[in-house]
PDB file of N, CA and C in Angstrom:
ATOM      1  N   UNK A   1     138.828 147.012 -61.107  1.00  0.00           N
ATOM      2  CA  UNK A   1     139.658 146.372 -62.096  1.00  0.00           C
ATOM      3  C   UNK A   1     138.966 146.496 -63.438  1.00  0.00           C
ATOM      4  N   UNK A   2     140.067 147.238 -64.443  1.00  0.00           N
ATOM      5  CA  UNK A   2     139.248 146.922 -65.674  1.00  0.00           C
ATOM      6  C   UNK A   2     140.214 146.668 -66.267  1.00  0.00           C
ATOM      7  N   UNK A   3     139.577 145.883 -67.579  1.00  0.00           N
ATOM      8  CA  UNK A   3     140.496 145.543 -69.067  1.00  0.00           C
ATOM      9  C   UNK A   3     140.394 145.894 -70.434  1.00  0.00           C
ATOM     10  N   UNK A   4     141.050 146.275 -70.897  1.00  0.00           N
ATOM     11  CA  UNK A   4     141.092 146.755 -72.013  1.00  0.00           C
ATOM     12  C   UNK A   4     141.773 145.083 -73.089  1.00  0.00           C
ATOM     13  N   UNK A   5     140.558 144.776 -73.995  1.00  0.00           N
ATOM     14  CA  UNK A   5     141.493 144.140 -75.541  1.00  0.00           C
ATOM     15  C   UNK A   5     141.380 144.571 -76.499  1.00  0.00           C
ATOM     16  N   UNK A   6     142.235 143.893 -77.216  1.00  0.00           N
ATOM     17  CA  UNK A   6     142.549 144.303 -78.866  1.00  0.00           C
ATOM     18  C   UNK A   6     141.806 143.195 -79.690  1.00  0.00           C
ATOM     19  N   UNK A   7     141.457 143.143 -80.647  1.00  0.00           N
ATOM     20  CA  UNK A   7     140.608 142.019 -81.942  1.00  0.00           C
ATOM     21  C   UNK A   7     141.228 142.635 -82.956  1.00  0.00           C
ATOM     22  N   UNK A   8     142.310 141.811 -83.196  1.00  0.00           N
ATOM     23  CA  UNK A   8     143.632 141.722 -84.393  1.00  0.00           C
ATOM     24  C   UNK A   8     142.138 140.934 -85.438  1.00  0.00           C
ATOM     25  N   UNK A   9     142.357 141.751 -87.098  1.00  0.00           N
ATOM     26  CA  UNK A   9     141.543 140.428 -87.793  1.00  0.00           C
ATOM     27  C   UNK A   9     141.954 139.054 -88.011  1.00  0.00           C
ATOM     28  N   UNK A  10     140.647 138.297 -87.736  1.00  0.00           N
ATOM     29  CA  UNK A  10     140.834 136.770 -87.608  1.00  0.00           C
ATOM     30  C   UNK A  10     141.407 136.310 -86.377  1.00  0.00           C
ATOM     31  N   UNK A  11     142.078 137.214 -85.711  1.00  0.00           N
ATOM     32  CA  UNK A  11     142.551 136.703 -84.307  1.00  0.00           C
ATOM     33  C   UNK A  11     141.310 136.523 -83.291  1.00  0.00           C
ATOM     34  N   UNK A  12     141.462 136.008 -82.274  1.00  0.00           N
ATOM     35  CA  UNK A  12     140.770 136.497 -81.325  1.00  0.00           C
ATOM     36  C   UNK A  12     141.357 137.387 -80.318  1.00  0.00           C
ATOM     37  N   UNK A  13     140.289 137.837 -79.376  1.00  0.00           N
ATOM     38  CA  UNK A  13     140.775 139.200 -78.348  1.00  0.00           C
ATOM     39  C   UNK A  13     141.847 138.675 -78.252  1.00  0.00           C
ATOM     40  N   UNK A  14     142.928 140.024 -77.513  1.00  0.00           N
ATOM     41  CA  UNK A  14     143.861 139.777 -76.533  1.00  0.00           C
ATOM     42  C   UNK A  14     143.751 140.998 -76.021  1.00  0.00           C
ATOM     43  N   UNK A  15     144.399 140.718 -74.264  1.00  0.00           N
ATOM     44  CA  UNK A  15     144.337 141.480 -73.918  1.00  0.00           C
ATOM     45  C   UNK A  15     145.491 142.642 -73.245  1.00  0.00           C
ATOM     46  N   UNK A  16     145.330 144.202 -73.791  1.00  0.00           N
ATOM     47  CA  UNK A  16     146.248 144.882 -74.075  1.00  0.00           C
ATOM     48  C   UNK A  16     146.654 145.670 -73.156  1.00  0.00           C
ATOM     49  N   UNK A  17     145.988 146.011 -71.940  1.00  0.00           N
ATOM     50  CA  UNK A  17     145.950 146.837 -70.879  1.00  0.00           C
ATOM     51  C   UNK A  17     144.751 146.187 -69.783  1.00  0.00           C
ATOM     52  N   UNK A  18     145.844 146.120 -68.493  1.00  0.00           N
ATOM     53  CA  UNK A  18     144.929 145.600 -66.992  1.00  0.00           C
ATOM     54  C   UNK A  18     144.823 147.123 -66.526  1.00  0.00           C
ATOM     55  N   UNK A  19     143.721 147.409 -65.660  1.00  0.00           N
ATOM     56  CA  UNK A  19     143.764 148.896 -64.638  1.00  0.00           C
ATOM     57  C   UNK A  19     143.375 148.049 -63.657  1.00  0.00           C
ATOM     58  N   UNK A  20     144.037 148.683 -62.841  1.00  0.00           N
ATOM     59  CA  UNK A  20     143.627 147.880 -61.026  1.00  0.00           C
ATOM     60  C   UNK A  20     143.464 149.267 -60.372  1.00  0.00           C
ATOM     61  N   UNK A  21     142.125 149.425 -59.314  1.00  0.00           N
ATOM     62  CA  UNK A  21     142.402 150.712 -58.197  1.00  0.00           C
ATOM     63  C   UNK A  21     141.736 150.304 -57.172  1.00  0.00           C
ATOM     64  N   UNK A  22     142.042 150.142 -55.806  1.00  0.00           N
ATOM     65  CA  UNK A  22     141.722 149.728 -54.964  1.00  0.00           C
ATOM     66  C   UNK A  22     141.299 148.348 -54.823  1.00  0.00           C
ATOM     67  N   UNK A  23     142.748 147.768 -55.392  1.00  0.00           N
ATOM     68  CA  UNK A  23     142.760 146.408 -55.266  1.00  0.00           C
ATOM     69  C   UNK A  23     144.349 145.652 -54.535  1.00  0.00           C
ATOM     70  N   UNK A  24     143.803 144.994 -53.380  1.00  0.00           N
ATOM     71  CA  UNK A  24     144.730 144.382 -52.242  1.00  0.00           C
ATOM     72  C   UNK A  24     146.001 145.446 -52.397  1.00  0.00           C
ATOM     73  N   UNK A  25     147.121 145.234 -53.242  1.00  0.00           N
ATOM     74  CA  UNK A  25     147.469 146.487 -52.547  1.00  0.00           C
ATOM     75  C   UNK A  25     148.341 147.979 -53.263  1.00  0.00           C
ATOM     76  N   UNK A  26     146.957 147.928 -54.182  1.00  0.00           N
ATOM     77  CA  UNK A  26     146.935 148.839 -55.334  1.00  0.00           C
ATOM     78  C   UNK A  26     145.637 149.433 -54.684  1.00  0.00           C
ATOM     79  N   UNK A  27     145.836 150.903 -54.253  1.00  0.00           N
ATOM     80  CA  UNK A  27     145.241 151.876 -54.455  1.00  0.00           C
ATOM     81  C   UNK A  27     144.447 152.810 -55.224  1.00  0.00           C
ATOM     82  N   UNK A  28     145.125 153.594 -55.734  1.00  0.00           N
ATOM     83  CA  UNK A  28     145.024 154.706 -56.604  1.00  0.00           C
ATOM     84  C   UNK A  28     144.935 153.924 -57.723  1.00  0.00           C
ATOM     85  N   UNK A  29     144.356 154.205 -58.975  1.00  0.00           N
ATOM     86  CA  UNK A  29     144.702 153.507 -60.193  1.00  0.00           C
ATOM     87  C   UNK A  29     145.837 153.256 -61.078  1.00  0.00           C
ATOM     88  N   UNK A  30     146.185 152.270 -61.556  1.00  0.00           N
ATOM     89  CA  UNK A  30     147.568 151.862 -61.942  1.00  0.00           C
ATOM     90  C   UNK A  30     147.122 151.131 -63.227  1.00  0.00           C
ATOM     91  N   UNK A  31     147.513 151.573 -64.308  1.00  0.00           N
ATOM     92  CA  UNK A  31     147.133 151.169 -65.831  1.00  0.00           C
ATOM     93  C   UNK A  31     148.514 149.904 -65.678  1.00  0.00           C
ATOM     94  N   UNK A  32     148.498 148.854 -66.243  1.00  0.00           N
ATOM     95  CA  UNK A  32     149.039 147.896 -66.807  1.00  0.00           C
ATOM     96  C   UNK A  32     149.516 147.948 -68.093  1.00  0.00           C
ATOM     97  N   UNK A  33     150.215 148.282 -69.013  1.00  0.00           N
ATOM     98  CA  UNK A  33     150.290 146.966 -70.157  1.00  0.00           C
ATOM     99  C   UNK A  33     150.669 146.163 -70.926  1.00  0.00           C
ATOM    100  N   UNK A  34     150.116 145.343 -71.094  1.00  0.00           N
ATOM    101  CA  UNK A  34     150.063 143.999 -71.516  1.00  0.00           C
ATOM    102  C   UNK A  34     150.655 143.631 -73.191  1.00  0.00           C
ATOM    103  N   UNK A  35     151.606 143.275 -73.020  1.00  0.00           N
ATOM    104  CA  UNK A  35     152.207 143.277 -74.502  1.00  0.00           C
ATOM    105  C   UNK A  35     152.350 141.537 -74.728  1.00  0.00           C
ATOM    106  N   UNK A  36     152.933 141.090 -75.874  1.00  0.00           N
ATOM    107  CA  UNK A  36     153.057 139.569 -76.119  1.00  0.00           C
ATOM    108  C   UNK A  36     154.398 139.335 -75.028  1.00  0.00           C
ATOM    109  N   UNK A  37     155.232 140.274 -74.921  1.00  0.00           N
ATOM    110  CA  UNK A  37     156.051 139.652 -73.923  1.00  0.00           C
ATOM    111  C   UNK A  37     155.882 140.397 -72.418  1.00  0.00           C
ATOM    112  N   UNK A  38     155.289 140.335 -71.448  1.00  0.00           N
ATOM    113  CA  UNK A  38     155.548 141.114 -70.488  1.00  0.00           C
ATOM    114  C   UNK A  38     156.046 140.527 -68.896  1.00  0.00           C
ATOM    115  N   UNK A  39     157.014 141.265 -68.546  1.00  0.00           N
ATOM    116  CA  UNK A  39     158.044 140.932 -67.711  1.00  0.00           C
ATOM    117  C   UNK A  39     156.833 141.658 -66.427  1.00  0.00           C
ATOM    118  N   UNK A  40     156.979 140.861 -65.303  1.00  0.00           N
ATOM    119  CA  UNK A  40     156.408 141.953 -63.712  1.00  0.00           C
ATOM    120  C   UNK A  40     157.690 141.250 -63.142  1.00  0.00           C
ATOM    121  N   UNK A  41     158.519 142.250 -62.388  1.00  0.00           N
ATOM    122  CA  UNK A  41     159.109 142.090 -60.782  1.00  0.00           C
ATOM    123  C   UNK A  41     159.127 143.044 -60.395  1.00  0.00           C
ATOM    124  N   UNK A  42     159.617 143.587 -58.901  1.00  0.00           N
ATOM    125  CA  UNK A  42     159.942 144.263 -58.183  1.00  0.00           C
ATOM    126  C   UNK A  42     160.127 143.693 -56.857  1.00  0.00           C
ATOM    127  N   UNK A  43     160.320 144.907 -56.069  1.00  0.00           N
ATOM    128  CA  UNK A  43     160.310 143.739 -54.714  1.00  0.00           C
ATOM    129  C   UNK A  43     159.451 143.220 -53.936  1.00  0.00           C
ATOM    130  N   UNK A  44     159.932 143.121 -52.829  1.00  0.00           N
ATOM    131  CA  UNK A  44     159.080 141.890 -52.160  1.00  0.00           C
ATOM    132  C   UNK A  44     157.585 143.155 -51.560  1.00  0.00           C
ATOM    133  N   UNK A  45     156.423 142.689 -51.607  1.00  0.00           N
ATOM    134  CA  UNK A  45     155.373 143.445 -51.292  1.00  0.00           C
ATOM    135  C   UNK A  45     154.839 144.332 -52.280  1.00  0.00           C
ATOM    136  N   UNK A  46     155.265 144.375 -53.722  1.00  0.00           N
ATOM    137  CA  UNK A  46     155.239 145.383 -54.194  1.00  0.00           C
ATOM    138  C   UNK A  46     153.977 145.116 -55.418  1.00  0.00           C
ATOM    139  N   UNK A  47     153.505 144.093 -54.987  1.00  0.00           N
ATOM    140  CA  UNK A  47     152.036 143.930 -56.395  1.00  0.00           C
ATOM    141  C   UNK A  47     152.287 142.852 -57.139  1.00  0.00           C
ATOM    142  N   UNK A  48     153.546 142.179 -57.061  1.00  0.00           N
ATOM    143  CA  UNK A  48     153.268 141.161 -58.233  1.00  0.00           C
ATOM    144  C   UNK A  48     152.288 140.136 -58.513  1.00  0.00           C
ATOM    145  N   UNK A  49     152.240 139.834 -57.149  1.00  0.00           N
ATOM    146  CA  UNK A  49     151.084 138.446 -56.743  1.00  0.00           C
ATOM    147  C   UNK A  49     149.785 139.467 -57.185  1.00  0.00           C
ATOM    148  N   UNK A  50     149.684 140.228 -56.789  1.00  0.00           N
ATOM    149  CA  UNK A  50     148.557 141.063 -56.758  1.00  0.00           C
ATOM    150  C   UNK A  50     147.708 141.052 -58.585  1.00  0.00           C
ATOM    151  N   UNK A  51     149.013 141.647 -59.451  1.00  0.00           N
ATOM    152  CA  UNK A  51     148.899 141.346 -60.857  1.00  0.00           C
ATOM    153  C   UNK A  51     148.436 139.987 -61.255  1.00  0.00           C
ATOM    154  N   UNK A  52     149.377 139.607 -60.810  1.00  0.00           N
ATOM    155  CA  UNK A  52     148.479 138.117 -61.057  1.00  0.00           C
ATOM    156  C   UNK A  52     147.250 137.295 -60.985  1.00  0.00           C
ATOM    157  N   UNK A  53     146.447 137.921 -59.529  1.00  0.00           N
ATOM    158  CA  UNK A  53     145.413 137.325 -59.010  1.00  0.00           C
ATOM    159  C   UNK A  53     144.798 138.204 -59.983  1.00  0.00           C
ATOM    160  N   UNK A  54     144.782 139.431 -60.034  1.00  0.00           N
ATOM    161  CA  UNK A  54     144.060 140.119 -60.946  1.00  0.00           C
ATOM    162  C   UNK A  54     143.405 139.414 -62.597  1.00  0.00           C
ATOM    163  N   UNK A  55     144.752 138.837 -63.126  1.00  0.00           N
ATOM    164  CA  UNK A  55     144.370 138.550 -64.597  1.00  0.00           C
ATOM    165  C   UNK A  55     143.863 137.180 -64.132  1.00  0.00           C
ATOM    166  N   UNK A  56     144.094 136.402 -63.610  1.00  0.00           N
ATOM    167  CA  UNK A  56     143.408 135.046 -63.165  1.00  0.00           C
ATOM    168  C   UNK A  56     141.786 135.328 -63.087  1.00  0.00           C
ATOM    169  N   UNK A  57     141.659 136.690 -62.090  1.00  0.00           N
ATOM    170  CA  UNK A  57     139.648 137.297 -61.954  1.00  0.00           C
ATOM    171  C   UNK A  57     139.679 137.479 -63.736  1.00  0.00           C
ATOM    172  N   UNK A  58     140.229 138.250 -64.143  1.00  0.00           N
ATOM    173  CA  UNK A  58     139.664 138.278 -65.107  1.00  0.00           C
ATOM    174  C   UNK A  58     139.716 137.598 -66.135  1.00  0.00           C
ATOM    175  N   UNK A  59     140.422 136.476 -66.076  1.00  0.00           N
ATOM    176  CA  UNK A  59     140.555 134.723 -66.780  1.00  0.00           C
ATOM    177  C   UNK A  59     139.318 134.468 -66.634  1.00  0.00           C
ATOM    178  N   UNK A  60     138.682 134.376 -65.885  1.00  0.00           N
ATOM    179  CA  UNK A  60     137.837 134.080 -64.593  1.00  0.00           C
ATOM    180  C   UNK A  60     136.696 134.324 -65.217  1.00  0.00           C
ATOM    181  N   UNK A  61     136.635 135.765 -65.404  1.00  0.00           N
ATOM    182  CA  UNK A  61     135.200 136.564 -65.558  1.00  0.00           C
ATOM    183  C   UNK A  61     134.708 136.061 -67.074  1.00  0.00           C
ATOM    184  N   UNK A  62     135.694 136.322 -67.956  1.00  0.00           N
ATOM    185  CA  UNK A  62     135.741 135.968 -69.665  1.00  0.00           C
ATOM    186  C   UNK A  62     135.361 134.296 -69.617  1.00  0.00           C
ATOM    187  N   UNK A  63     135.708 133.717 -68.942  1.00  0.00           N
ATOM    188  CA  UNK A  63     135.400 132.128 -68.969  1.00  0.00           C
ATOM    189  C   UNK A  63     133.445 132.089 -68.665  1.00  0.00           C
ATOM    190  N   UNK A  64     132.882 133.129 -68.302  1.00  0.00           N
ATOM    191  CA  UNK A  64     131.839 133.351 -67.235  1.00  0.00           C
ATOM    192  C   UNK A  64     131.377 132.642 -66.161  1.00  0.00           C
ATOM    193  N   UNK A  65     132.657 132.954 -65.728  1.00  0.00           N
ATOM    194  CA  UNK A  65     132.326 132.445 -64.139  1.00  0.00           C
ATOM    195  C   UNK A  65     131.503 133.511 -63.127  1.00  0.00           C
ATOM    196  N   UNK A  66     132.137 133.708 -61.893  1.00  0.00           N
ATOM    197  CA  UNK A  66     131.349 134.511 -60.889  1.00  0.00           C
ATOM    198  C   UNK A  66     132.631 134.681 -59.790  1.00  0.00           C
ATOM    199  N   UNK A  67     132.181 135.727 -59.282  1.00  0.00           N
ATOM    200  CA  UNK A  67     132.775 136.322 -57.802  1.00  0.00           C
ATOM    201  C   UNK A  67     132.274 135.839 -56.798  1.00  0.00           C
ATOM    202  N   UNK A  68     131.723 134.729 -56.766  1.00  0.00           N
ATOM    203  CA  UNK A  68     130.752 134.847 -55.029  1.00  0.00           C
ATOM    204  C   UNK A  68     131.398 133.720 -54.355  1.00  0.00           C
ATOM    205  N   UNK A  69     133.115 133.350 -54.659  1.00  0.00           N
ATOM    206  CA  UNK A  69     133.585 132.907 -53.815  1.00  0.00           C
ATOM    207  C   UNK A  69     134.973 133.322 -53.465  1.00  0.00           C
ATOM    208  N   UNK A  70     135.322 132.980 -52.380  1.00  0.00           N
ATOM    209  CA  UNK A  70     136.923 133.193 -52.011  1.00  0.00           C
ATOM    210  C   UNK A  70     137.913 132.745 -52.442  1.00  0.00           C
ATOM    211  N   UNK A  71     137.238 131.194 -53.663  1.00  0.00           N
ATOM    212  CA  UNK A  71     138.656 130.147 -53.908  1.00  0.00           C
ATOM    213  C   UNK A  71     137.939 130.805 -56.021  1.00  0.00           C
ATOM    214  N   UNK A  72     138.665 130.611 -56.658  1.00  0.00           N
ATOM    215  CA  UNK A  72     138.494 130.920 -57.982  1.00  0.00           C
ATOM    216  C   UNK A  72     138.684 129.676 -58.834  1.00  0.00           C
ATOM    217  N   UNK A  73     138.294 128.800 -59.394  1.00  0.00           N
ATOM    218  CA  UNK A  73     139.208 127.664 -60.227  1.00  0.00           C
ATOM    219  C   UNK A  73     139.537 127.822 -61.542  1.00  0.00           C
ATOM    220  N   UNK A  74     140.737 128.009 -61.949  1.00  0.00           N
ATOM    221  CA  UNK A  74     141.147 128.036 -63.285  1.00  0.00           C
ATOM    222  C   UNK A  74     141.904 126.689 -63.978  1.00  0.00           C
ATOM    223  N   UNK A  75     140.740 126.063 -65.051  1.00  0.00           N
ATOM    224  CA  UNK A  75     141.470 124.911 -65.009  1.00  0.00           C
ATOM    225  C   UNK A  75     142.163 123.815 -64.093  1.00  0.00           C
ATOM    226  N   UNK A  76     142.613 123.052 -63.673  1.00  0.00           N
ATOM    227  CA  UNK A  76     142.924 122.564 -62.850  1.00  0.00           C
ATOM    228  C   UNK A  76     143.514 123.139 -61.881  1.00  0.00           C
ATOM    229  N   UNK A  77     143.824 124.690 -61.619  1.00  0.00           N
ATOM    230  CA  UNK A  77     144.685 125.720 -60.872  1.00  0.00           C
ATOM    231  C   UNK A  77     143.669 126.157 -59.433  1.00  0.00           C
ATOM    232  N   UNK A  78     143.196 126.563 -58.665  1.00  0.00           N
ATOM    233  CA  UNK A  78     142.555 127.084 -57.205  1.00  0.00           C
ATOM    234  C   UNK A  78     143.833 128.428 -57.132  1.00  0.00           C
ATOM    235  N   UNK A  79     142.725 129.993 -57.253  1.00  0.00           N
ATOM    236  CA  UNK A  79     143.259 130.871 -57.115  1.00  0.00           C
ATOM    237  C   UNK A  79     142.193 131.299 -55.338  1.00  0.00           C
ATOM    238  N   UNK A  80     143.188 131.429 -54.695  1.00  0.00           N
ATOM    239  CA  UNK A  80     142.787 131.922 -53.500  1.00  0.00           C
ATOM    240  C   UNK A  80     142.972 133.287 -53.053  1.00  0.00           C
ATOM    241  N   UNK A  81     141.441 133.782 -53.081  1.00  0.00           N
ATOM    242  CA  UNK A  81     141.467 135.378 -52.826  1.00  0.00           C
ATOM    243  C   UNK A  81     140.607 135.571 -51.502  1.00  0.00           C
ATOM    244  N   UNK A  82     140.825 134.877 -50.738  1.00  0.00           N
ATOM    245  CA  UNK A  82     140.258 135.182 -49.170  1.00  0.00           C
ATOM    246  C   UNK A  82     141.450 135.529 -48.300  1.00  0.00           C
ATOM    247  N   UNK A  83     140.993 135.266 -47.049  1.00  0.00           N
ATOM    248  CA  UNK A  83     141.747 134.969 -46.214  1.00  0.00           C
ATOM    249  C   UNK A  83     142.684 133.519 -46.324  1.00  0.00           C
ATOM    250  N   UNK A  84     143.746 134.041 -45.597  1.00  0.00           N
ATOM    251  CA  UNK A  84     145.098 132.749 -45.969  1.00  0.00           C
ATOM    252  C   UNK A  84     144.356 131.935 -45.100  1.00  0.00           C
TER     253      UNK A  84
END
């Protein structure tokens, strides 16, 4: 998983492009991006949750947290990336 941001002046980052590859059930690499409005659906199985858990890790990482567990906490939120 990587991310790409932007540093508008005086703004702070945002971020403009997710890449996921060989993640749950993204394979091959798959560029994201990330605009002020961005829509995900498709159907059922098809990555959305997946997108999601993704920018949550990397909510995650920028906050400096860590990977060395299965449950993630964002703010009052528990992102669960283990086993169900």
């Amino acid at each position: 998983m990587t991310t790409r941001t932007h540093t508008g002046q005086g703004l702070p980052p945002r971020l403009i492009e997710l890449s996921l590859e060989n993640f749950k059930v993204f394979g091959p690499e798959q560029r994201i991006p990330i605009r002020p409005i961005t829509l995900i659906f498709g159907g059922n199985s098809s990555g959305k949750s997946s997108i999601l858990h993704a920018l949550g890790i990397a909510s995650h990482l920028a906050a400096g947290g860590n990977l060395d567990s299965d449950v993630i906490r964002i703010g009052a939120q528990e992102l669960r990336l283990g086993p169900d």
